[in-house]
PDB file of N, CA and C in Angstrom:
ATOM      1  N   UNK A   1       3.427 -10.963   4.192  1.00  0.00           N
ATOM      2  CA  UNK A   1       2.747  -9.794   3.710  1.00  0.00           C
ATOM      3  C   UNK A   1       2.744  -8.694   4.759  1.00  0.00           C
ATOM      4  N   UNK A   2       2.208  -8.518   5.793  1.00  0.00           N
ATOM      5  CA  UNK A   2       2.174  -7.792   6.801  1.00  0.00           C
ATOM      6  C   UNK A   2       4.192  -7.154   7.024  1.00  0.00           C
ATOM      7  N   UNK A   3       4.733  -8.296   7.074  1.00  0.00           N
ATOM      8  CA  UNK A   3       6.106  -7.539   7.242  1.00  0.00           C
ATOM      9  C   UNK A   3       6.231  -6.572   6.186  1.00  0.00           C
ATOM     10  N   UNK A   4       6.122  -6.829   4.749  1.00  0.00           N
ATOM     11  CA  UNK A   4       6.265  -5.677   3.458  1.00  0.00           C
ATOM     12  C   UNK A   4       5.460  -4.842   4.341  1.00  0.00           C
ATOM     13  N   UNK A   5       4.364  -4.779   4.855  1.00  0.00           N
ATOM     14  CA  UNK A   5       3.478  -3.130   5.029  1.00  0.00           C
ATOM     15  C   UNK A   5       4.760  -2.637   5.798  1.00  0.00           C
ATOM     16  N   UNK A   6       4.508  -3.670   7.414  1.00  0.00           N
ATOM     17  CA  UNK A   6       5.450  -2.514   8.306  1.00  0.00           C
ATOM     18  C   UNK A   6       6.623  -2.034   7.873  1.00  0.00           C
ATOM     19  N   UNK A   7       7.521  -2.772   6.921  1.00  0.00           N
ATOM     20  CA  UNK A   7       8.712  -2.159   6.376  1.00  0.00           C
ATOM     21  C   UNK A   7       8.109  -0.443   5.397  1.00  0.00           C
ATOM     22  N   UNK A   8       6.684  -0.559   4.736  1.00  0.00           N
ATOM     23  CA  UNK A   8       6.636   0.699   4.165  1.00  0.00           C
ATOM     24  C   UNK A   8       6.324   1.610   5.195  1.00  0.00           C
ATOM     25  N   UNK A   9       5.790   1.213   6.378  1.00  0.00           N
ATOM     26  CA  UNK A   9       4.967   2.134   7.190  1.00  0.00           C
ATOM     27  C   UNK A   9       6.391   2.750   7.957  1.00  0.00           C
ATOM     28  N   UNK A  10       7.497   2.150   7.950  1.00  0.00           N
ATOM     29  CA  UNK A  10       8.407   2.377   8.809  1.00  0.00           C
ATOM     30  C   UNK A  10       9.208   3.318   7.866  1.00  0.00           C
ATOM     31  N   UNK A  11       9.649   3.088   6.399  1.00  0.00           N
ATOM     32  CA  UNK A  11      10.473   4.007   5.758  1.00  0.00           C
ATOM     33  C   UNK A  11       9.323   5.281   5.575  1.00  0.00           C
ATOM     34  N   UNK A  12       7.813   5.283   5.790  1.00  0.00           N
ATOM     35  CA  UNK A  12       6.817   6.436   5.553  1.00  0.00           C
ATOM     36  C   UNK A  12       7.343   7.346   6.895  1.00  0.00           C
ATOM     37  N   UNK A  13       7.578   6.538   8.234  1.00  0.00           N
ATOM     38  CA  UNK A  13       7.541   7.226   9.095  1.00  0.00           C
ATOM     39  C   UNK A  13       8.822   7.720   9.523  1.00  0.00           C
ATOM     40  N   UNK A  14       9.892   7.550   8.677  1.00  0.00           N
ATOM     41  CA  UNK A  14      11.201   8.050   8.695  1.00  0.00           C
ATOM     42  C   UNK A  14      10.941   9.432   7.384  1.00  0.00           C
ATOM     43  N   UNK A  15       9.824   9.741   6.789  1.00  0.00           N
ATOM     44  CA  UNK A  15       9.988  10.897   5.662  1.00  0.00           C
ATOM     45  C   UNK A  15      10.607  10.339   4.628  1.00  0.00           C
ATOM     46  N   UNK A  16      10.960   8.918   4.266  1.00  0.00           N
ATOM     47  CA  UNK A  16      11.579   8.397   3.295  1.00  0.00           C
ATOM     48  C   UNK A  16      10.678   8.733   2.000  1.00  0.00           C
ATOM     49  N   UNK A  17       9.266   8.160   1.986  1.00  0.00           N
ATOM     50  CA  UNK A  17       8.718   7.606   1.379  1.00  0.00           C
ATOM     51  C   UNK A  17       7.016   9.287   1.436  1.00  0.00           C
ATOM     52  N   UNK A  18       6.744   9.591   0.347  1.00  0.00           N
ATOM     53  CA  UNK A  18       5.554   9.839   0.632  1.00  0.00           C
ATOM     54  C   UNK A  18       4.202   8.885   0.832  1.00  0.00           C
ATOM     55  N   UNK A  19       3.148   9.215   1.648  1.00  0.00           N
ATOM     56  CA  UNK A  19       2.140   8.209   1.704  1.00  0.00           C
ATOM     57  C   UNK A  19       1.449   7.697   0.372  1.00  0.00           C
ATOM     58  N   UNK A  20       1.266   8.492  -0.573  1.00  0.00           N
ATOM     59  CA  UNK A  20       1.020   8.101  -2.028  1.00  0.00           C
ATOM     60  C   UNK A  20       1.784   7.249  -2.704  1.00  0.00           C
ATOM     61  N   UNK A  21       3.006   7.221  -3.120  1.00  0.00           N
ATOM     62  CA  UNK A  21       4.078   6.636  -3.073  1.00  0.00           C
ATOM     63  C   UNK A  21       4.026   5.441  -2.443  1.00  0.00           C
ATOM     64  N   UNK A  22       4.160   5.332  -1.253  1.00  0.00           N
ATOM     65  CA  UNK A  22       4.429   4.301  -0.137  1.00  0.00           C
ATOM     66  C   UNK A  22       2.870   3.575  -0.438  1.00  0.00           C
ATOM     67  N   UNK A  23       1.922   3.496  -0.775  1.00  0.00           N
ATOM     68  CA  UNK A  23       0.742   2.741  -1.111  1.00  0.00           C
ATOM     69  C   UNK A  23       0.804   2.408  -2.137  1.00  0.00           C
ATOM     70  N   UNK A  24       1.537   3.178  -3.219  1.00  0.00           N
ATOM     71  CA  UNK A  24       1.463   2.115  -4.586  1.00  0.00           C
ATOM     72  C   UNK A  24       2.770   1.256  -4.499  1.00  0.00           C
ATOM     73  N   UNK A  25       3.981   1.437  -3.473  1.00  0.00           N
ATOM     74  CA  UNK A  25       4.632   0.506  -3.140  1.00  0.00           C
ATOM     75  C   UNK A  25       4.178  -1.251  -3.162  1.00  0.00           C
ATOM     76  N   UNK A  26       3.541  -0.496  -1.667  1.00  0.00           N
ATOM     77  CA  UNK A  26       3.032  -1.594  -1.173  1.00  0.00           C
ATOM     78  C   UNK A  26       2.653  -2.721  -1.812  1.00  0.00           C
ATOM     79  N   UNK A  27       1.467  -1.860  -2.724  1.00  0.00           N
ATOM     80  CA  UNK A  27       0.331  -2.620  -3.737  1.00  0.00           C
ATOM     81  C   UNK A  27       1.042  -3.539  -4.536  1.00  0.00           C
ATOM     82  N   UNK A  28       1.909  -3.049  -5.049  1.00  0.00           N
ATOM     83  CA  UNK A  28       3.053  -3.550  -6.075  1.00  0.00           C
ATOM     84  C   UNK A  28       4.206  -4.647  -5.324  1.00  0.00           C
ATOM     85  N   UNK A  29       4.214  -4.951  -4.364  1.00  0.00           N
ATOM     86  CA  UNK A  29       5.014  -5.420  -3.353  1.00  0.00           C
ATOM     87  C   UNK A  29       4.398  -6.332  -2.956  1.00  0.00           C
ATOM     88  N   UNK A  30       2.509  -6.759  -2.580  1.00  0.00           N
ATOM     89  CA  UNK A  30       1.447  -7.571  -2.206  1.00  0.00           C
ATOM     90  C   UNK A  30       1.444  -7.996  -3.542  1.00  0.00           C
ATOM     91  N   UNK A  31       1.244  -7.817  -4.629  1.00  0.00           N
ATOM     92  CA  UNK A  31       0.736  -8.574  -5.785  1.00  0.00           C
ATOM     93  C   UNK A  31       1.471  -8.396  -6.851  1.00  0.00           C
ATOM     94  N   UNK A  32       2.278  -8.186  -7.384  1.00  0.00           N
ATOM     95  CA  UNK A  32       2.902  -7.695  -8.846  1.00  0.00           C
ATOM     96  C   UNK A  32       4.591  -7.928  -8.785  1.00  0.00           C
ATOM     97  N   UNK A  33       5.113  -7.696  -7.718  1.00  0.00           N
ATOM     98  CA  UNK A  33       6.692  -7.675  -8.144  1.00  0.00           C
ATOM     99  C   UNK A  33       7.073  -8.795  -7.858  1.00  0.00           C
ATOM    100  N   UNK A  34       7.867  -9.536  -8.757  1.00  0.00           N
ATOM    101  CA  UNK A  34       8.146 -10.988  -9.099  1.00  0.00           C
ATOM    102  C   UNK A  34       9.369 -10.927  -8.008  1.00  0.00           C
ATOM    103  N   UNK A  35       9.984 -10.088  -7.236  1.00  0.00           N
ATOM    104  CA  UNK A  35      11.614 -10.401  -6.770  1.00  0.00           C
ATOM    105  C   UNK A  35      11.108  -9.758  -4.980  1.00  0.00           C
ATOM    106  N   UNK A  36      10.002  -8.530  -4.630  1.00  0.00           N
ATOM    107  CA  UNK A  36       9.556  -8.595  -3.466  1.00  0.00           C
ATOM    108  C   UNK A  36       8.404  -8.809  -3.107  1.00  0.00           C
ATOM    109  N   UNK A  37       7.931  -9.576  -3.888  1.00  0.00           N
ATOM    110  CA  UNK A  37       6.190  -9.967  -3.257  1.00  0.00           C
ATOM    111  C   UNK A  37       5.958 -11.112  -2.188  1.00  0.00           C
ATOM    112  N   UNK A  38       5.571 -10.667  -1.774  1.00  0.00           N
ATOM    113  CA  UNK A  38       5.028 -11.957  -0.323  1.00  0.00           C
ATOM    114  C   UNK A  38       4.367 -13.035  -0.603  1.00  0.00           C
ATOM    115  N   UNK A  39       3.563 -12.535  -1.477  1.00  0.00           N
ATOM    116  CA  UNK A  39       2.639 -13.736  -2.343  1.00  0.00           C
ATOM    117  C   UNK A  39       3.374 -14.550  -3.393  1.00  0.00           C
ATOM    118  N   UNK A  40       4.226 -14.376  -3.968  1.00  0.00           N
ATOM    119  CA  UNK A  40       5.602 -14.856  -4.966  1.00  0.00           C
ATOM    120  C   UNK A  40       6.007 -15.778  -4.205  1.00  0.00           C
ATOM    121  N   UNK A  41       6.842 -15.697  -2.943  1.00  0.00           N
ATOM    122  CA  UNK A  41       7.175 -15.971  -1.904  1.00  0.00           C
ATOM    123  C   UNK A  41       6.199 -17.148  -2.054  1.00  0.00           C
ATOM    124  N   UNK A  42       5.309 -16.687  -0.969  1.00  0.00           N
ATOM    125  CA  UNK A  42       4.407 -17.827  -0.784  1.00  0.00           C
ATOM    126  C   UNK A  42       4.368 -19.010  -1.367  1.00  0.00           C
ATOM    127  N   UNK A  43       3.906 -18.545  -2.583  1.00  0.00           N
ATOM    128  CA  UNK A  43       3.845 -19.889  -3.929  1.00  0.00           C
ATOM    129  C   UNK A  43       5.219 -20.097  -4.469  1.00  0.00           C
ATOM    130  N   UNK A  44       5.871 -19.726  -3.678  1.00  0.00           N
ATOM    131  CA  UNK A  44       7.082 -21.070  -4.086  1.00  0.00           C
ATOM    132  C   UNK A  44       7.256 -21.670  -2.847  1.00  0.00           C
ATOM    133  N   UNK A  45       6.993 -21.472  -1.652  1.00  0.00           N
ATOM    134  CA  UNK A  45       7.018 -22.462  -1.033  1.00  0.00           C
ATOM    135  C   UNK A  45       6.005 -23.636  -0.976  1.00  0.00           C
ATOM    136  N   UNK A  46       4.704 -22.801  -1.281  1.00  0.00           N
ATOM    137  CA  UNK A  46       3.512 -23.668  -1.629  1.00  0.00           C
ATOM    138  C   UNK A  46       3.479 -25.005  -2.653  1.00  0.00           C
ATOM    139  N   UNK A  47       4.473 -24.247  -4.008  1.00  0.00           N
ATOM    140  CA  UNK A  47       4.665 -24.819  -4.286  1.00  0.00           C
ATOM    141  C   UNK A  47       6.024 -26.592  -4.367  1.00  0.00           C
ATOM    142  N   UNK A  48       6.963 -26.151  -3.456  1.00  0.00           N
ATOM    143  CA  UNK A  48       7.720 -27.277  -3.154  1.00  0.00           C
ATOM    144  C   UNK A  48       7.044 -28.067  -1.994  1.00  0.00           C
ATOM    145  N   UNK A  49       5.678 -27.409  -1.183  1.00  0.00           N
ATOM    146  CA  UNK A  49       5.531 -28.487  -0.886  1.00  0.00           C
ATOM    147  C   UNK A  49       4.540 -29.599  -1.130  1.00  0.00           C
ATOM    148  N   UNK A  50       3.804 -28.946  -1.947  1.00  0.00           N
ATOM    149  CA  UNK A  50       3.402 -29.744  -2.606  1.00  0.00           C
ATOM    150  C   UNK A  50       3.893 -30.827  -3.683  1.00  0.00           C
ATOM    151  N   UNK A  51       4.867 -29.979  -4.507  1.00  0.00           N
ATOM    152  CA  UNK A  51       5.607 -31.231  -5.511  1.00  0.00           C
ATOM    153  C   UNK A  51       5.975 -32.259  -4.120  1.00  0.00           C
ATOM    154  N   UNK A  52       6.439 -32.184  -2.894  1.00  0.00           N
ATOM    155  CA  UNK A  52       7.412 -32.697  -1.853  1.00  0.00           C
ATOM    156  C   UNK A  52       6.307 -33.809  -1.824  1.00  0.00           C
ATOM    157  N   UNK A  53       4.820 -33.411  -1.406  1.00  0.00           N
ATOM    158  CA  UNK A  53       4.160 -34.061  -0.633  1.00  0.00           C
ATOM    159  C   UNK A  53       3.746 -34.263   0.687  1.00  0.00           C
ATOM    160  N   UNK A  54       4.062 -33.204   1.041  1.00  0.00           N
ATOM    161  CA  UNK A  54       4.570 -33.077   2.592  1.00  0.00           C
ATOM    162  C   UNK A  54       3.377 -32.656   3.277  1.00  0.00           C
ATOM    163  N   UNK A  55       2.630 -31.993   2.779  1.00  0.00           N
ATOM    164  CA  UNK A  55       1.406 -31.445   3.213  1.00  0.00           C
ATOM    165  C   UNK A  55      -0.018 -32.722   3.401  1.00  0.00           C
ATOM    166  N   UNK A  56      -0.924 -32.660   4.268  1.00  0.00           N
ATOM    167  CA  UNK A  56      -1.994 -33.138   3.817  1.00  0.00           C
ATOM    168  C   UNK A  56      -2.865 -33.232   2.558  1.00  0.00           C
ATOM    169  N   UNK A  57      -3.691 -34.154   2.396  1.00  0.00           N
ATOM    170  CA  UNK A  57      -4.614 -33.815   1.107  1.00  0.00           C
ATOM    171  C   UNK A  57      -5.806 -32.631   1.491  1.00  0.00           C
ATOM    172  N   UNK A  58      -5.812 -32.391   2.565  1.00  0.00           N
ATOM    173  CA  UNK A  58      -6.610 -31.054   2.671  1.00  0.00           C
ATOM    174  C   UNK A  58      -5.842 -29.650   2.795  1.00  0.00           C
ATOM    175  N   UNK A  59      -4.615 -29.647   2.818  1.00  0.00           N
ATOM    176  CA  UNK A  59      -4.011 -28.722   2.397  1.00  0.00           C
ATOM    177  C   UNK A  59      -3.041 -29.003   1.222  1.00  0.00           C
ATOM    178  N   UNK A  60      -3.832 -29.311  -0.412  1.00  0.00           N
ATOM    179  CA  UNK A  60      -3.693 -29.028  -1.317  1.00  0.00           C
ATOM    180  C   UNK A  60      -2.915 -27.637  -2.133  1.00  0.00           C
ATOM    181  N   UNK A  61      -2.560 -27.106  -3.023  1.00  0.00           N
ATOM    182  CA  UNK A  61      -2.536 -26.335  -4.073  1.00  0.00           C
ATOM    183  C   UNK A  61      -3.701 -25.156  -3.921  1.00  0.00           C
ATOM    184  N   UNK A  62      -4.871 -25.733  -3.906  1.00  0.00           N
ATOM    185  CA  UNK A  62      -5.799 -24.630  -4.238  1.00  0.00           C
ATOM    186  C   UNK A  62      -6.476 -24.123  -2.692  1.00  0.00           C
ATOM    187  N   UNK A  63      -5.923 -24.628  -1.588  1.00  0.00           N
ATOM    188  CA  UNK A  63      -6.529 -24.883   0.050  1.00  0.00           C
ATOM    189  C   UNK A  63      -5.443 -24.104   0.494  1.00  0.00           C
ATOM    190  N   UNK A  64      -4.443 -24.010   0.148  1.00  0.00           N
ATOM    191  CA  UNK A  64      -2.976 -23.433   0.648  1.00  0.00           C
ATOM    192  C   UNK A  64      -3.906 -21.951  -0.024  1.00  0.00           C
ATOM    193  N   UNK A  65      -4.106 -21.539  -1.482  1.00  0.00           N
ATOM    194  CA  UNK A  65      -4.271 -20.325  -1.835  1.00  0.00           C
ATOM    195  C   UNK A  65      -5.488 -19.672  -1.200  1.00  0.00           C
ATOM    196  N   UNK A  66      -6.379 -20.555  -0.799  1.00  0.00           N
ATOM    197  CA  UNK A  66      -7.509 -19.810  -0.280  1.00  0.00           C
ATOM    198  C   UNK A  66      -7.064 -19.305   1.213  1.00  0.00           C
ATOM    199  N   UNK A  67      -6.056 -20.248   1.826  1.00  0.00           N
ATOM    200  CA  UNK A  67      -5.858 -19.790   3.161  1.00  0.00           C
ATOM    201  C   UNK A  67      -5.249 -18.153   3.010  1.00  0.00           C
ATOM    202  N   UNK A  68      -4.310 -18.654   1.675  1.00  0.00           N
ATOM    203  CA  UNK A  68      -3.474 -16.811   1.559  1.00  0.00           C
ATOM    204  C   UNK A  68      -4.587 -16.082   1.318  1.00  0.00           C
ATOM    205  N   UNK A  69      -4.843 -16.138   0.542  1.00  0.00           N
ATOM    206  CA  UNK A  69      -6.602 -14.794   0.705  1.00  0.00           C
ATOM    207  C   UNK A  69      -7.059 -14.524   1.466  1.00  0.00           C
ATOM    208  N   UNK A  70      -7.244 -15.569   2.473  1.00  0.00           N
ATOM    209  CA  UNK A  70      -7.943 -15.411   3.795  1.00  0.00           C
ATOM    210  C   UNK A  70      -7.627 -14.632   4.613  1.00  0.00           C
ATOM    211  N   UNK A  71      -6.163 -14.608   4.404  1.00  0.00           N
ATOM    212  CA  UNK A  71      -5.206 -13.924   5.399  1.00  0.00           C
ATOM    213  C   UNK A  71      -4.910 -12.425   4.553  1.00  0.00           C
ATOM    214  N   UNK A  72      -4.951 -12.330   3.739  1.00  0.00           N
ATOM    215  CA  UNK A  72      -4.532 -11.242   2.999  1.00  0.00           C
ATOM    216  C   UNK A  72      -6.137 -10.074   3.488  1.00  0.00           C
ATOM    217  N   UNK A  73      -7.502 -10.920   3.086  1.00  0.00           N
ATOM    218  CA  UNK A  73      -8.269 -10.087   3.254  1.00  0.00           C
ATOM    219  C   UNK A  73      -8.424  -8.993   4.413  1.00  0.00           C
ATOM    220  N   UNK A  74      -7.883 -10.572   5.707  1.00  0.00           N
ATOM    221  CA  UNK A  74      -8.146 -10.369   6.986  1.00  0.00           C
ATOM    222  C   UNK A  74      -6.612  -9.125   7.106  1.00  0.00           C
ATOM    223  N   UNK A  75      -6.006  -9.154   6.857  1.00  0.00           N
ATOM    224  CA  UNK A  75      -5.029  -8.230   6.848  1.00  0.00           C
ATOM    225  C   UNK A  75      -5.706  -6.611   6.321  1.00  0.00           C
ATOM    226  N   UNK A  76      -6.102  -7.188   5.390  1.00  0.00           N
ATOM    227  CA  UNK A  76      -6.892  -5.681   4.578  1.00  0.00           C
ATOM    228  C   UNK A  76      -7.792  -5.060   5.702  1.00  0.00           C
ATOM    229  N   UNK A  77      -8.265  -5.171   6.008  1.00  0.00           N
ATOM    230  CA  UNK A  77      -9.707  -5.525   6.994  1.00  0.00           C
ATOM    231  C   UNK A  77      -9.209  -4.838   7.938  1.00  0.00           C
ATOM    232  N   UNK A  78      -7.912  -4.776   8.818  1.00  0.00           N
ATOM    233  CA  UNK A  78      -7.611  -4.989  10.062  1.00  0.00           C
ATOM    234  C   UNK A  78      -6.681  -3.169   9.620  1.00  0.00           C
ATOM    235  N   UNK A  79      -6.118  -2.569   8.574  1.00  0.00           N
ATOM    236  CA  UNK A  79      -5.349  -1.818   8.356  1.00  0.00           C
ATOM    237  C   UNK A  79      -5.576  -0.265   9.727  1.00  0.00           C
ATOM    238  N   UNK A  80      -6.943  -0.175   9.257  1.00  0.00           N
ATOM    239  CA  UNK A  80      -7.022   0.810   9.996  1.00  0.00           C
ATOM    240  C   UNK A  80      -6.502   0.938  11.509  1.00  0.00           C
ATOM    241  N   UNK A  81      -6.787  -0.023  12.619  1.00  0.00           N
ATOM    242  CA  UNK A  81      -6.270  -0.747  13.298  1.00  0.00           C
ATOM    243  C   UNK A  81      -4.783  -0.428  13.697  1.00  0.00           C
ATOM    244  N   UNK A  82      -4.486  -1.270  12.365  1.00  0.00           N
ATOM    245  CA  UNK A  82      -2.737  -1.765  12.843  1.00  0.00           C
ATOM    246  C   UNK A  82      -2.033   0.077  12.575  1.00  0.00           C
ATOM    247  N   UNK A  83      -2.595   0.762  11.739  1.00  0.00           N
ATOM    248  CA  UNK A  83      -2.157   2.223  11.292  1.00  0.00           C
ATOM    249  C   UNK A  83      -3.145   2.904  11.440  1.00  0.00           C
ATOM    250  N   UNK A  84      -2.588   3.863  12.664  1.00  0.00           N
ATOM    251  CA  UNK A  84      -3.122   4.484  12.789  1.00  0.00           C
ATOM    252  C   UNK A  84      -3.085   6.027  11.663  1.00  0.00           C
ATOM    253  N   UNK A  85      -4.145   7.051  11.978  1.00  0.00           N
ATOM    254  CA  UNK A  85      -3.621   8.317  11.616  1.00  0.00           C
ATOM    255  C   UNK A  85      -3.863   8.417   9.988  1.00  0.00           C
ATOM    256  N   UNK A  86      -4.217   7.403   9.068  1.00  0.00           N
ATOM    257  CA  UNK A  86      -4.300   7.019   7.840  1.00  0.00           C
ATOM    258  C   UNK A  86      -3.188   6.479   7.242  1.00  0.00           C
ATOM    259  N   UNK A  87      -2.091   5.691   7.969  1.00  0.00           N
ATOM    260  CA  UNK A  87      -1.059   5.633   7.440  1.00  0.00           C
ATOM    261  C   UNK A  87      -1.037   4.063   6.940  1.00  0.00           C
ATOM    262  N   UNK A  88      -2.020   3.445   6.671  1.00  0.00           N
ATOM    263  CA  UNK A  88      -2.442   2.407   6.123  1.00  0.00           C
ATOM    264  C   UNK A  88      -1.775   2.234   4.916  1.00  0.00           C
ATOM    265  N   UNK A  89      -1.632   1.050   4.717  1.00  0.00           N
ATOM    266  CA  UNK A  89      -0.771   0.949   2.735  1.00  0.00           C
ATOM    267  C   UNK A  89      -1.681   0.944   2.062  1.00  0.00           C
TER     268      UNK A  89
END
């Protein structure tokens, strides 16, 4: 997830992208697009490893998703931070 931002923050800061634009990117890129989402991503690896078995029983299906939230929030949380200037996604 964080790599999708810096890739928008980086085509924003080349004039590629307007900042309006480049935030509903993003948004759409974190949760919605089936071919660049991070979270898509995620749950397919989440999911082979679980069919695999490979994981502990405390890192389950539903323990794997809370960790992504966790991290997603903490990502949210942290924007101002990592972008400066308002250039946050």
């Amino acid at each position: 997830m964080s790599r999708a931002r810096a890739s928008g923050l980086d085509a924003t800061t080349r004039g590629r992208n307007p900042p309006s634009a480049r935030a509903e990117a993003s948004a759409a890129c974190e949760e919605t697009d089936p071919i660049r989402c991070a979270r898509d991503e995620f749950n397919k690896v989440r999911d082979k490893l679980v069919a695999q078995g490979i994981c502990p029983p405390c890192l389950d299906g539903p323990a794997m998703d809370a960790l992504a939230d966790s991290l997603t929030a903490q990502l949210d949380a942290v924007n101002d931070d990592v972008y400066p200037c308002g250039l946050a996604p």
